[in-house]
N, C-alpha and C. Protein backbone atom coordinates (compact mmCIF):
# COMPACT_ATOMS: atom_id res chain seq x y z
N UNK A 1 -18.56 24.14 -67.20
CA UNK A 1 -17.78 24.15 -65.95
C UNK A 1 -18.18 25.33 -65.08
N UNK A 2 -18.32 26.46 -65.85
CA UNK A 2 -18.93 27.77 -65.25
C UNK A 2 -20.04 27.11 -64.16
N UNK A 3 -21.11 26.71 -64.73
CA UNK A 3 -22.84 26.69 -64.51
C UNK A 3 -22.20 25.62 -62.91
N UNK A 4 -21.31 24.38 -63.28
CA UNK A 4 -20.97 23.57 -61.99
C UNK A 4 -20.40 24.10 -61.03
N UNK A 5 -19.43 25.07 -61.27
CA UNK A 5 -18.83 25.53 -59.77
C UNK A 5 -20.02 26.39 -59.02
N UNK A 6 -20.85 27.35 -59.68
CA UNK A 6 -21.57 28.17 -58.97
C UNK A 6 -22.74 27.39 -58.51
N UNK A 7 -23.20 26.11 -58.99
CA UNK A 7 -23.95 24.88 -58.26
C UNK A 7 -23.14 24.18 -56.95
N UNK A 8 -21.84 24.23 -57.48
CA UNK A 8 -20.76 23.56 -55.97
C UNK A 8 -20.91 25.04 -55.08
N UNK A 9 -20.48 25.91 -55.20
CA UNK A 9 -20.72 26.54 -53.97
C UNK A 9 -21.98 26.94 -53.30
N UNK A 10 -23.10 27.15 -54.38
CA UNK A 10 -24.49 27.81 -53.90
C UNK A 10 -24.83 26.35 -53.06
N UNK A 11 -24.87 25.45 -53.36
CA UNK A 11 -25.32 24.57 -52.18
C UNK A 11 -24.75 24.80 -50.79
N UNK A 12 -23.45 24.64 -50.47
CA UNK A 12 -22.76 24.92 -48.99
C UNK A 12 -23.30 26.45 -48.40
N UNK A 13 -23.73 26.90 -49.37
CA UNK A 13 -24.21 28.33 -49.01
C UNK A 13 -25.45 28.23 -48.18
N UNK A 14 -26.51 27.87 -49.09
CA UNK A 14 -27.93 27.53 -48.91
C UNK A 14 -27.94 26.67 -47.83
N UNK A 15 -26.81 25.55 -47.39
CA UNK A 15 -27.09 25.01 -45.95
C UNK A 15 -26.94 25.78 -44.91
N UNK A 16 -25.68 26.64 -45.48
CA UNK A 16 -25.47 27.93 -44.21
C UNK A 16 -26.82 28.70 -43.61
N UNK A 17 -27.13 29.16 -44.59
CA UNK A 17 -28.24 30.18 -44.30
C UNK A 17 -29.39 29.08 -43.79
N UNK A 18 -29.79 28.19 -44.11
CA UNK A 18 -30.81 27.36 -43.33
C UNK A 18 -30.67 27.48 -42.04
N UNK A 19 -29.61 26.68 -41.82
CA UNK A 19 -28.62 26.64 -40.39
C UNK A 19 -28.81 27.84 -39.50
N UNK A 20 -28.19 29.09 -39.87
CA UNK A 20 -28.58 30.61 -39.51
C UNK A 20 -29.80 31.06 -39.39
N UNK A 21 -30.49 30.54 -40.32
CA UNK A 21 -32.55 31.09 -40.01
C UNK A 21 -32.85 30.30 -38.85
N UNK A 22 -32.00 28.80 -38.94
CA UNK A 22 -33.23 27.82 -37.80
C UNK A 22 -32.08 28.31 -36.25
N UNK A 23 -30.96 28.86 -36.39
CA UNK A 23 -30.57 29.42 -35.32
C UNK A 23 -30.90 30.96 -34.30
N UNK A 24 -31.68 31.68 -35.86
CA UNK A 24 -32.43 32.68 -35.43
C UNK A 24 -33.38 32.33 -35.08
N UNK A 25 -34.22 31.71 -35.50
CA UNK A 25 -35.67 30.85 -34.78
C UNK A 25 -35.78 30.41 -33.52
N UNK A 26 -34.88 29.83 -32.96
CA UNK A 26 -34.46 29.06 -31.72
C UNK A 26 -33.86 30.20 -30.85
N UNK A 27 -33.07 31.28 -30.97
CA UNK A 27 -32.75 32.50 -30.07
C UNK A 27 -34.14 33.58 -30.14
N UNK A 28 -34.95 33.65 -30.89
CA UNK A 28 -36.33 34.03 -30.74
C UNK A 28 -37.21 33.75 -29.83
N UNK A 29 -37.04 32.69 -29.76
CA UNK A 29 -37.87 31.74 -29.03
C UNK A 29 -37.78 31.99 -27.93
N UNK A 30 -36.04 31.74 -27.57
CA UNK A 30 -35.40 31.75 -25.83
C UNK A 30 -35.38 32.82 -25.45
N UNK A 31 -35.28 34.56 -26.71
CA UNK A 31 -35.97 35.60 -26.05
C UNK A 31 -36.86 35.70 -25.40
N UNK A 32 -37.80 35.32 -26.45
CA UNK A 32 -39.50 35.45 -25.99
C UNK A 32 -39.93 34.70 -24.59
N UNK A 33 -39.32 33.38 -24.25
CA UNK A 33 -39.33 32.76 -23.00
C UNK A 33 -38.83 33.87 -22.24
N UNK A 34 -37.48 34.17 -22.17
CA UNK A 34 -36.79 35.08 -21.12
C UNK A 34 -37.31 36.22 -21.22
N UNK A 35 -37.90 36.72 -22.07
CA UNK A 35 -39.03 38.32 -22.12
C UNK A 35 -40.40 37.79 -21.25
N UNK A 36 -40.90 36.60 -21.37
CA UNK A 36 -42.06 36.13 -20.15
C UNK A 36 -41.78 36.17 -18.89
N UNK A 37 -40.45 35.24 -19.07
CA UNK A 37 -40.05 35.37 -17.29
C UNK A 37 -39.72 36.46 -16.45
N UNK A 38 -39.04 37.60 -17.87
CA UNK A 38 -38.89 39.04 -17.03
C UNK A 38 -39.86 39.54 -16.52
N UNK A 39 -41.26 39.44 -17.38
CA UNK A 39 -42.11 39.85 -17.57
C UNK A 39 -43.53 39.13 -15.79
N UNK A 40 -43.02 38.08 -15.56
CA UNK A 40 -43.54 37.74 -14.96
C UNK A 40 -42.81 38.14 -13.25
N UNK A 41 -41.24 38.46 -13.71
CA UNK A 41 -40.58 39.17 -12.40
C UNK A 41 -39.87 40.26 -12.40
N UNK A 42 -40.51 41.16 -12.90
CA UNK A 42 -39.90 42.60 -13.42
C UNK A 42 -39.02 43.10 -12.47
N UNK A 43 -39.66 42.89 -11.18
CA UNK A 43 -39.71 43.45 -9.89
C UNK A 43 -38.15 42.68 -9.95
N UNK A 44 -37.71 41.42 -9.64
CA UNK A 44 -36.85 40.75 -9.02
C UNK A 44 -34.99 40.97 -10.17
N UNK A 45 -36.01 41.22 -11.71
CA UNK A 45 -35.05 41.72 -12.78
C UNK A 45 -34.31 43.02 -12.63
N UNK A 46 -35.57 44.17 -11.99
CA UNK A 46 -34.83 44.98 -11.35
C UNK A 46 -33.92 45.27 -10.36
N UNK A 47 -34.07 44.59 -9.26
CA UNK A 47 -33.34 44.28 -7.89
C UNK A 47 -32.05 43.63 -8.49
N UNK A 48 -32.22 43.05 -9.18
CA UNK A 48 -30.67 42.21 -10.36
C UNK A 48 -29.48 43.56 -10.79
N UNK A 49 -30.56 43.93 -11.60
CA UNK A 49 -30.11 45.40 -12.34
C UNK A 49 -29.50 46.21 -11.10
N UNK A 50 -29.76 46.69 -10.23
CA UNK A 50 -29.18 47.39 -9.16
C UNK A 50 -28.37 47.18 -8.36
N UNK A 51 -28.20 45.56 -8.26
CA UNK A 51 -27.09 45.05 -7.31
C UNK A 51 -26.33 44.85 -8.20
N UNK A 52 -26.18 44.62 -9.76
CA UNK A 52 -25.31 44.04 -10.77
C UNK A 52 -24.08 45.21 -10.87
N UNK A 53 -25.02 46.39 -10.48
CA UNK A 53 -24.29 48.17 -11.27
C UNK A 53 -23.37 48.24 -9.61
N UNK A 54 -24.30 48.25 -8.09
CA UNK A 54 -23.58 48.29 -7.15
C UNK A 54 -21.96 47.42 -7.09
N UNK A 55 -22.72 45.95 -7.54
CA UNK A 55 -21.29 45.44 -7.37
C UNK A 55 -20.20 45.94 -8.59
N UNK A 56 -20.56 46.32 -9.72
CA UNK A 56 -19.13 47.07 -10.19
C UNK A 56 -18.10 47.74 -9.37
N UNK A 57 -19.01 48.70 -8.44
CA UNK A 57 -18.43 50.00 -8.00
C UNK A 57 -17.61 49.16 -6.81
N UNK A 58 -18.37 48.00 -6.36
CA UNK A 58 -17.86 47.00 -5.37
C UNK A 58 -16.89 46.30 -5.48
N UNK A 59 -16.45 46.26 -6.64
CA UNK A 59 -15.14 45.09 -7.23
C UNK A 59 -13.88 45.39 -6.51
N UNK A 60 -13.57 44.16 -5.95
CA UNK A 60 -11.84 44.51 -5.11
C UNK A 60 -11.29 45.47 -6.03
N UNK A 61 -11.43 45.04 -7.58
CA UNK A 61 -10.30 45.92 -8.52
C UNK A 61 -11.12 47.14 -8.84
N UNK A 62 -11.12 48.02 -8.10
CA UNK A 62 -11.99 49.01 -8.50
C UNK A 62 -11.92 49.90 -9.47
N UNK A 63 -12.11 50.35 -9.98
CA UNK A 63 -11.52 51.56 -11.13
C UNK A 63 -11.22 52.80 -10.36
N UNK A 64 -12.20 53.11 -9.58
CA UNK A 64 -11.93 54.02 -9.34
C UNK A 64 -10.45 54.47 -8.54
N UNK A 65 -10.33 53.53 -7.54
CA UNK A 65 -9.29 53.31 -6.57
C UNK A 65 -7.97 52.70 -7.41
N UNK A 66 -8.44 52.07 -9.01
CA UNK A 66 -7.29 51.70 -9.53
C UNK A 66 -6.30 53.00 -10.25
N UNK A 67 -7.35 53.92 -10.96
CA UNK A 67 -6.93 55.21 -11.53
C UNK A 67 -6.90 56.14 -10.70
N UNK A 68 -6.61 56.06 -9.38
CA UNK A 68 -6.25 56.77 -8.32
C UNK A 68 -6.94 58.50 -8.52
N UNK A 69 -8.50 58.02 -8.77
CA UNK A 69 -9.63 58.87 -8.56
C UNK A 69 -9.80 59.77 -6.98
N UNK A 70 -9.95 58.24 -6.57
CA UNK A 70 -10.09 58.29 -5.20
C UNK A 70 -9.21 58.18 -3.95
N UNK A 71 -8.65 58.94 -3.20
CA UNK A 71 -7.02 58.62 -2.37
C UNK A 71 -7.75 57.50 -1.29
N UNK A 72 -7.15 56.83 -0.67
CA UNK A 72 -7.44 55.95 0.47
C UNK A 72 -6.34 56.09 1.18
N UNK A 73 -7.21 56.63 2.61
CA UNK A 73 -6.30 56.44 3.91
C UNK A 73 -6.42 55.46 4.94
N UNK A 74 -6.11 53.55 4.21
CA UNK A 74 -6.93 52.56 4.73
C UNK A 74 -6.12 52.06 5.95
N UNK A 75 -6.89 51.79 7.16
CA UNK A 75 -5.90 50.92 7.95
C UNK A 75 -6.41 49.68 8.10
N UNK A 76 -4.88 49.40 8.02
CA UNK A 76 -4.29 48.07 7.53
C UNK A 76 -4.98 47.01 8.35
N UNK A 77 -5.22 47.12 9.68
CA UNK A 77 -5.96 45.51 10.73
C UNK A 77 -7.29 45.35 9.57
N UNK A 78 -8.08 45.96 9.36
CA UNK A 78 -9.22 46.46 8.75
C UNK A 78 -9.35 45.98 7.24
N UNK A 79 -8.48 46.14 6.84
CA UNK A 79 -8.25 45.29 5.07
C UNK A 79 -7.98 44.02 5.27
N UNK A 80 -7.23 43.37 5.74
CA UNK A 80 -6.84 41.99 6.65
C UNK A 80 -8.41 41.22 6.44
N UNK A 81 -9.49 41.89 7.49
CA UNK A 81 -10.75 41.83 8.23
C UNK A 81 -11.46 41.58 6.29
N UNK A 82 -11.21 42.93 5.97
CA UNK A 82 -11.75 42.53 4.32
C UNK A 82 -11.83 41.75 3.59
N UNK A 83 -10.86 41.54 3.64
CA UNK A 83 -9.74 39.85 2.49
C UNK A 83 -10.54 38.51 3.00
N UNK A 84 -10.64 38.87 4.36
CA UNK A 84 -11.19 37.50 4.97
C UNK A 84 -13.16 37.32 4.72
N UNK A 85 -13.16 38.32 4.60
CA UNK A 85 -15.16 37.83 3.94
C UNK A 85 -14.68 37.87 2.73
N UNK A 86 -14.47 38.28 1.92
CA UNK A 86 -14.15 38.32 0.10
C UNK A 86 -13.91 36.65 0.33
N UNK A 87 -13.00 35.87 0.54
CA UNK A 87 -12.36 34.58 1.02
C UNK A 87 -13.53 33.72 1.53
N UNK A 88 -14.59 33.90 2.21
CA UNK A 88 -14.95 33.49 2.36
C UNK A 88 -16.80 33.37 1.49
N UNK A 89 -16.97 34.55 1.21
CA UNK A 89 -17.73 34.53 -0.11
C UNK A 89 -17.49 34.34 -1.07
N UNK A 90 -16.16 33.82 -1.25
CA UNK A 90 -15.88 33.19 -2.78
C UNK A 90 -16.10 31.73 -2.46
N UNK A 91 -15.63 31.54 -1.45
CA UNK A 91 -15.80 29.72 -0.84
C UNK A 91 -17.24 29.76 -1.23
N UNK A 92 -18.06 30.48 -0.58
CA UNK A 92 -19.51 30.02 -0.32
C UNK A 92 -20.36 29.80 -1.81
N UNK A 93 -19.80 30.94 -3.25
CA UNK A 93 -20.05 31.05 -4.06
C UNK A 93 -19.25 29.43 -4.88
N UNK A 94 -18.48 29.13 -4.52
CA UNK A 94 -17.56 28.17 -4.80
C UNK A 94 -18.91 26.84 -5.05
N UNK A 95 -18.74 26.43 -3.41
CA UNK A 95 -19.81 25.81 -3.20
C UNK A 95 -20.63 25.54 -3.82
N UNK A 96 -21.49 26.64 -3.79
CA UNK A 96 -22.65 27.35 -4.72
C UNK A 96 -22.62 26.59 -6.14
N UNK A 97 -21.57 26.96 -6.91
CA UNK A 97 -21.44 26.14 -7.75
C UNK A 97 -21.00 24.30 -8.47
N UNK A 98 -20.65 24.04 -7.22
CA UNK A 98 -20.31 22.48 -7.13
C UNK A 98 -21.43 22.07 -6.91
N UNK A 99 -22.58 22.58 -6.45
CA UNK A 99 -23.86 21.60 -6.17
C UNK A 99 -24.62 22.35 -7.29
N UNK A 100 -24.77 23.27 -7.81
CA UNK A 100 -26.02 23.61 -8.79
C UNK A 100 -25.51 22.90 -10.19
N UNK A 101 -24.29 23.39 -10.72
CA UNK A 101 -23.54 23.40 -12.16
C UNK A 101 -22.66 21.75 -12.60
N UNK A 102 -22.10 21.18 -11.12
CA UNK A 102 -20.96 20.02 -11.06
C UNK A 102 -21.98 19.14 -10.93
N UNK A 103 -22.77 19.19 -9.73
CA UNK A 103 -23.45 18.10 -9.53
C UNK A 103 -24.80 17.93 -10.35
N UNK A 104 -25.11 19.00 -10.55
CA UNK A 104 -26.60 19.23 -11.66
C UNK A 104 -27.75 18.60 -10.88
N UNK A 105 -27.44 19.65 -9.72
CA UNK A 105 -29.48 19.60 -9.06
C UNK A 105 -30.06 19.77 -9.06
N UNK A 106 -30.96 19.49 -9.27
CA UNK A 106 -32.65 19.89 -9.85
C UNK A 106 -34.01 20.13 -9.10
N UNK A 107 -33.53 19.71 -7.91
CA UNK A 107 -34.29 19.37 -6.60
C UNK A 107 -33.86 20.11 -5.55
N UNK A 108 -34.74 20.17 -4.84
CA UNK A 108 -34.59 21.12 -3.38
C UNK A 108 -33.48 20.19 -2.75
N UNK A 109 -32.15 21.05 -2.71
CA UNK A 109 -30.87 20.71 -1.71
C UNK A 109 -31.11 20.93 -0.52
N UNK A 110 -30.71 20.06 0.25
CA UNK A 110 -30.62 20.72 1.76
C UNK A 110 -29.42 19.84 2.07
N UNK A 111 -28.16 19.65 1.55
CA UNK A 111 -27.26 19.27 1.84
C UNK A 111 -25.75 20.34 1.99
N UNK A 112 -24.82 19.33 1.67
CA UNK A 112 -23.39 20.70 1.78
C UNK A 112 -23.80 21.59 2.25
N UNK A 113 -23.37 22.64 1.40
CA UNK A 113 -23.27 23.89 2.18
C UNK A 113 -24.82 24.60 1.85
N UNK A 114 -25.97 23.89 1.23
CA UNK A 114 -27.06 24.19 1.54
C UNK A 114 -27.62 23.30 2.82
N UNK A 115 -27.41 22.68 3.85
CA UNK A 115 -27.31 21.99 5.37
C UNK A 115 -27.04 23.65 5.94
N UNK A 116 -26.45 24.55 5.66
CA UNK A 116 -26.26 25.76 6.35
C UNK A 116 -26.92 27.14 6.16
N UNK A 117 -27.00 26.95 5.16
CA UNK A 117 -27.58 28.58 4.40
C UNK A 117 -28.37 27.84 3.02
N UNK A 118 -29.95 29.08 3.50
CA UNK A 118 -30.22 28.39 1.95
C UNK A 118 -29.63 28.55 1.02
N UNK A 119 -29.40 30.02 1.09
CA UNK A 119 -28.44 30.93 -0.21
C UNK A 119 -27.06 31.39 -0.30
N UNK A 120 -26.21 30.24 -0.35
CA UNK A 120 -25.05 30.39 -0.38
C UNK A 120 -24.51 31.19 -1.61
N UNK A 121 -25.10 31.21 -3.07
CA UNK A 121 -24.79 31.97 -3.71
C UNK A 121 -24.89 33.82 -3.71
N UNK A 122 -25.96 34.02 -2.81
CA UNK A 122 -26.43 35.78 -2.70
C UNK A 122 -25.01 35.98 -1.00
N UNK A 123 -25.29 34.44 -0.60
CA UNK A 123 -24.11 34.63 0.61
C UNK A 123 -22.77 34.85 0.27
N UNK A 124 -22.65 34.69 -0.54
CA UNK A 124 -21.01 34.77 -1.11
C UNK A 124 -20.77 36.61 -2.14
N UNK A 125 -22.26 36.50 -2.81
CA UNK A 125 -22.20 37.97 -3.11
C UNK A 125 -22.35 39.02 -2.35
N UNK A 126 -23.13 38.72 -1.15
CA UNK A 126 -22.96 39.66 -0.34
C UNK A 126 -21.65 39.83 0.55
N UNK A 127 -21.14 38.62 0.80
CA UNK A 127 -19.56 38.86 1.69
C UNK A 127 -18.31 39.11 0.45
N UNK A 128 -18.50 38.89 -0.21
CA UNK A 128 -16.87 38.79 -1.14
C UNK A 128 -17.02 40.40 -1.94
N UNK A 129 -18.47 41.23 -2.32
CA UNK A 129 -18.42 42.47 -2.56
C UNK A 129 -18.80 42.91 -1.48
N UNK A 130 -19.95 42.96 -0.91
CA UNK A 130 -21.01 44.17 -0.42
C UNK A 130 -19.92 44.47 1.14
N UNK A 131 -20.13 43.25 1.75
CA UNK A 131 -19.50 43.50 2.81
C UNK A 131 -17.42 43.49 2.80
N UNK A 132 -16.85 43.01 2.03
CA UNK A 132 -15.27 43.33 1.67
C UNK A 132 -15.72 44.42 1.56
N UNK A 133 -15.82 45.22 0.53
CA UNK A 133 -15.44 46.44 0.06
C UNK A 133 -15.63 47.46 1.17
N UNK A 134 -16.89 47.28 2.14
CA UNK A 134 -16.59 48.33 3.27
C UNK A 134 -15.10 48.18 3.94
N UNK A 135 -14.34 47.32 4.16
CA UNK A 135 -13.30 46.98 5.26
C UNK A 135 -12.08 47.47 4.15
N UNK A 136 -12.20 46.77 2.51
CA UNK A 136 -11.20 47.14 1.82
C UNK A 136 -10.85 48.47 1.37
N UNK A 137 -12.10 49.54 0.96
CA UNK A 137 -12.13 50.72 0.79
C UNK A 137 -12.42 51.56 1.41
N UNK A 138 -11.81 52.10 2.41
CA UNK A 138 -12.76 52.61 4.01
C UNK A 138 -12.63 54.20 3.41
N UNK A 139 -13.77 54.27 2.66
CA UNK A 139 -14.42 55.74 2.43
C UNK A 139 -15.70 55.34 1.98
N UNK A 140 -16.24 56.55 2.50
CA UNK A 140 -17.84 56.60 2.70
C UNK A 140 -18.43 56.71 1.29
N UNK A 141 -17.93 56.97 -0.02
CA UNK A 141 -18.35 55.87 -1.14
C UNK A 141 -19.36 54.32 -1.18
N UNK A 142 -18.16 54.39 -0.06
CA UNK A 142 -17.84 52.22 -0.38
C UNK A 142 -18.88 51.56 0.75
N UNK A 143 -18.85 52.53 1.67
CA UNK A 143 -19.77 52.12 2.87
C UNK A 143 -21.85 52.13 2.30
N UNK A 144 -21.40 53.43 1.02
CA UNK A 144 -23.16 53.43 0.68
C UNK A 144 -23.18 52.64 -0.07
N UNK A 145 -22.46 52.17 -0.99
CA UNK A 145 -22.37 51.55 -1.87
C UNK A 145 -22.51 49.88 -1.27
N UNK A 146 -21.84 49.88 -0.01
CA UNK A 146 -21.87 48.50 0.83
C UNK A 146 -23.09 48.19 1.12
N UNK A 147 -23.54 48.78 1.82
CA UNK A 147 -24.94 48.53 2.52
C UNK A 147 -25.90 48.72 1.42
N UNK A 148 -25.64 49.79 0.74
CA UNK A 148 -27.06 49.66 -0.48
C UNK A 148 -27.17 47.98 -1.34
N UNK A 149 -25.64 47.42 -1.46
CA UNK A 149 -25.79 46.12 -2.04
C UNK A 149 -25.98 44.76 -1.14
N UNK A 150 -26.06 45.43 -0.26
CA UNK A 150 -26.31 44.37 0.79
C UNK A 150 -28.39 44.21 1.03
N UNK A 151 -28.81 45.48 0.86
CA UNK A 151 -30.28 45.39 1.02
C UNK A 151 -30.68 45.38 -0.83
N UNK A 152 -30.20 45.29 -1.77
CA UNK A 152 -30.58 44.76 -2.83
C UNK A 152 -30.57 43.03 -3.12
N UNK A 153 -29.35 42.67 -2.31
CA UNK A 153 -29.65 41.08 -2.31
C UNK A 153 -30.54 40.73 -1.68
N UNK A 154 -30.61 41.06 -0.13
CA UNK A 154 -31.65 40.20 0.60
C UNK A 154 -32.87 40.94 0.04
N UNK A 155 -33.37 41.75 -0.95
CA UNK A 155 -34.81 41.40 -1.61
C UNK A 155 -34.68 40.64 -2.32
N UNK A 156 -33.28 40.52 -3.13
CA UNK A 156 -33.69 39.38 -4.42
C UNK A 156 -33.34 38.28 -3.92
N UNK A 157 -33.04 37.96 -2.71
CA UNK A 157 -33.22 36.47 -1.57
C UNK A 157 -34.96 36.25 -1.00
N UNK A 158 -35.63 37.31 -0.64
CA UNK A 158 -36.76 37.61 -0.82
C UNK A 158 -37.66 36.80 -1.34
N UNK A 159 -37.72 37.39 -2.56
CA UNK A 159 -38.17 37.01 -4.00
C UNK A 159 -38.10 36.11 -4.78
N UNK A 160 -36.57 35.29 -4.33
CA UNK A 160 -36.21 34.16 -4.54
C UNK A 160 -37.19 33.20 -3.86
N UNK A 161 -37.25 33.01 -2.31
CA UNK A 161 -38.23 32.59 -1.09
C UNK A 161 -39.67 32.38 -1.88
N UNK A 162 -40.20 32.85 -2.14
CA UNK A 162 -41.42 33.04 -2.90
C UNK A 162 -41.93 32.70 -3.89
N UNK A 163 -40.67 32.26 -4.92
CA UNK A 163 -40.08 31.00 -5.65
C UNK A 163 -40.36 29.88 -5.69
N UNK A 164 -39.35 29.73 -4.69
CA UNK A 164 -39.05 28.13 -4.22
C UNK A 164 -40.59 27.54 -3.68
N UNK A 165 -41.47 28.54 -2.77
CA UNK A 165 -42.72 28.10 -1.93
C UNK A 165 -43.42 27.55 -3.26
N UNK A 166 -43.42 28.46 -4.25
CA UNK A 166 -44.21 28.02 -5.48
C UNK A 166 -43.70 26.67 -6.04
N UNK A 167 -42.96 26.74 -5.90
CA UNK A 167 -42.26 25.18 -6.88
C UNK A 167 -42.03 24.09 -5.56
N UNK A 168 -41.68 24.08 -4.66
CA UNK A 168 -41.51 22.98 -3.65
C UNK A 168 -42.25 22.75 -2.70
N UNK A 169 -43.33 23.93 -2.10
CA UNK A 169 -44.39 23.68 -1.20
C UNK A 169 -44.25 23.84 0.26
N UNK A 170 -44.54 22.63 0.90
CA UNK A 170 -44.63 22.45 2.51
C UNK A 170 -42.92 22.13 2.23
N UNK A 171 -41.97 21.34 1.30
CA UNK A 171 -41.18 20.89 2.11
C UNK A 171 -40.32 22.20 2.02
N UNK A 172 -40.64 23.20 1.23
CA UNK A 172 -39.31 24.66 1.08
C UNK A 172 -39.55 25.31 2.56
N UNK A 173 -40.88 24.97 2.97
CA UNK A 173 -41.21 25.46 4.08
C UNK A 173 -40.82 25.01 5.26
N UNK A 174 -40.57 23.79 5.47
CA UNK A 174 -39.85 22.99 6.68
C UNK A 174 -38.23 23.26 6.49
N UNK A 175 -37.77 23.16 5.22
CA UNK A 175 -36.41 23.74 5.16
C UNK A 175 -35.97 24.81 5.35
N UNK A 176 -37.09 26.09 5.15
CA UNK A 176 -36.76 26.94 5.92
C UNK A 176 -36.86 27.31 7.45
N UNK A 177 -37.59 26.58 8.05
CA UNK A 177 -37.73 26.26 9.20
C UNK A 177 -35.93 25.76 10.03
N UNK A 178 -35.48 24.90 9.28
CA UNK A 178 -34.67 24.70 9.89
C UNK A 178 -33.05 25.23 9.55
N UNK A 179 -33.01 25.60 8.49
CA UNK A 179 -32.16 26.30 7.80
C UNK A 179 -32.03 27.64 7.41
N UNK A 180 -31.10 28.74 8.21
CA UNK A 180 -31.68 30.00 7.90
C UNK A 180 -31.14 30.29 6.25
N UNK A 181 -31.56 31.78 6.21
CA UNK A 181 -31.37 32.38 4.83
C UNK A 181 -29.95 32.38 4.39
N UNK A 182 -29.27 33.46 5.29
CA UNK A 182 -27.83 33.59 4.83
C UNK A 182 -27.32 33.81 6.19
N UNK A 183 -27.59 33.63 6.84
CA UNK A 183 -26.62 33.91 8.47
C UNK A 183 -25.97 32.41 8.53
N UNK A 184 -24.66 32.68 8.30
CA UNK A 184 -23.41 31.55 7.70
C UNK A 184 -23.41 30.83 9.89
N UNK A 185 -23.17 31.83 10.60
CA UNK A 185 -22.72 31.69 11.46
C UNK A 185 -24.13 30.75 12.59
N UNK A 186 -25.21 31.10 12.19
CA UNK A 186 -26.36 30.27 13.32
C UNK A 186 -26.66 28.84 12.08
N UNK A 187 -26.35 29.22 10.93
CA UNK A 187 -26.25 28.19 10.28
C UNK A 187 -25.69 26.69 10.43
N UNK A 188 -24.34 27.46 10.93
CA UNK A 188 -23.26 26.54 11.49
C UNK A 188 -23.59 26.11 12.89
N UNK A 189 -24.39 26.62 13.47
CA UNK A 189 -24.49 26.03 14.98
C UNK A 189 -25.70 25.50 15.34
N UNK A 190 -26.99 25.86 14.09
CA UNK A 190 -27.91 24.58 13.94
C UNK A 190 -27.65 23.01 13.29
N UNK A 191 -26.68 23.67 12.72
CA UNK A 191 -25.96 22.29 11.73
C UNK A 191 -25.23 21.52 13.17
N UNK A 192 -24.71 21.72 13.65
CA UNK A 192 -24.13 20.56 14.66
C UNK A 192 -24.82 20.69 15.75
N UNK A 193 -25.67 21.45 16.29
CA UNK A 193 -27.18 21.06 16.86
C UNK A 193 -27.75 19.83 16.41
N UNK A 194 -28.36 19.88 14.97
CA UNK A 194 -28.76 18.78 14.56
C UNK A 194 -27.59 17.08 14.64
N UNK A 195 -26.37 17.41 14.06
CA UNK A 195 -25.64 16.35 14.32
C UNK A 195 -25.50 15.51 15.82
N UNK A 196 -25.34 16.74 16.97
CA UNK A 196 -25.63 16.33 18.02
C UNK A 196 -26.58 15.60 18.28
N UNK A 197 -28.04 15.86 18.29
CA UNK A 197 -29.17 15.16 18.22
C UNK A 197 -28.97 13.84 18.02
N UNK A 198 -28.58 13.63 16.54
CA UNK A 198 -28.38 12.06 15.86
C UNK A 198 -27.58 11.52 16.55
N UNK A 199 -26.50 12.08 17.22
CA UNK A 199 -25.62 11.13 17.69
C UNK A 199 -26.20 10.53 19.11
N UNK A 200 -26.63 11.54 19.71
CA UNK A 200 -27.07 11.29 20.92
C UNK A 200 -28.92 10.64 21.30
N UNK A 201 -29.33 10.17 19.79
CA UNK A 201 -30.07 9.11 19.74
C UNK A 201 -30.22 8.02 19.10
């Protein structure tokens, strides 16, 4: 009876550990892929790394401003003004995700809210941190901290651009032609430019 139980358990064991080696094998692997791709955009991994650390310091919930590090003497029209890009870079990030993750696209979008902006996702990171936090935290912290994360996205919008030319060609190129980067607002007024057109032929 001895010799059978330690045969009943060493088997469930021995599948475990199979299981665990061929799961280490397979996260090896997806390292080594994601160590190529870093490897092939060090440059763009970095620009990641720098806007990732900016937007901490960028977070509505700040630490610093939460452990009352820092005093704020904010006026109030001005935070209002804040709330409303945060609001609206979460929409855009929103978005962002209903067409990449919900709908599962695989292909060059130029619809929804890519019809407006190519990069609604760096558009939503740049309005809901880079640009809130200047209006929400009005000390000159928040303002370097603003603008420094604001010129770390549009390189890794950049870089992104350079991307897409590689993988989609002439047509990433006509779409950018007609669709800007992240300017939400000429976005919106080529977009019913174009609607106009159709209607009126």
């Amino acid at each position: 009876m001895f010799h059978v139980n330690i045969r009943y358990t060493a088997e469930p064991n021995l599948i475990i550990l199979i299981m665990m080696l061929v799961q280490i094998e397979v996260r090896l692997e997806k390292s080594e892929k994601r160590m190529a791709e870093m490897k092939q955009s060090s440059k763009m991994g970095f620009m990641f790394f720098i806007a990732s650390i900016l937007s901490v310091l960028a977070f509505p919930c700040n630490p610093l401003i939460m452990s009352k590090i820092l005093e704020l003497n904010n006026i109030k029209e001005l935070e209002y003004v804040g709330w409303i890009f945060w609001m609206v870079g979460m929409v855009s990030v929103i978005l962002f995700y209903y067409c990449i993750y919900y709908r599962k696209e695989r292909v060059l979008v130029d619809s929804a809210i890519y019809a407006i902006v190519r990069h609604p996702m760096y558009l939503g990171w740049t309005l809901a941190l880079f640009v809130a936090t200047i209006f929400l935290y009005q000390h000159w912290l928040f303002v370097i901290t603003g603008f420094s994360g604001i010129a770390s996205v549009y390189l890794i919008s950049r870089e992104e651009e350079s991307r897409n030319i590689e993988k989609f060609g002439d047509d990433y190129k006509r779409y950018m032609q007609k669709v800007p980067g992240m300017n939400l607002l000429l976005g919106i007024i080529r977009l019913l430019r174009r609607k106009w057109k159709k209607v009126n032929h």
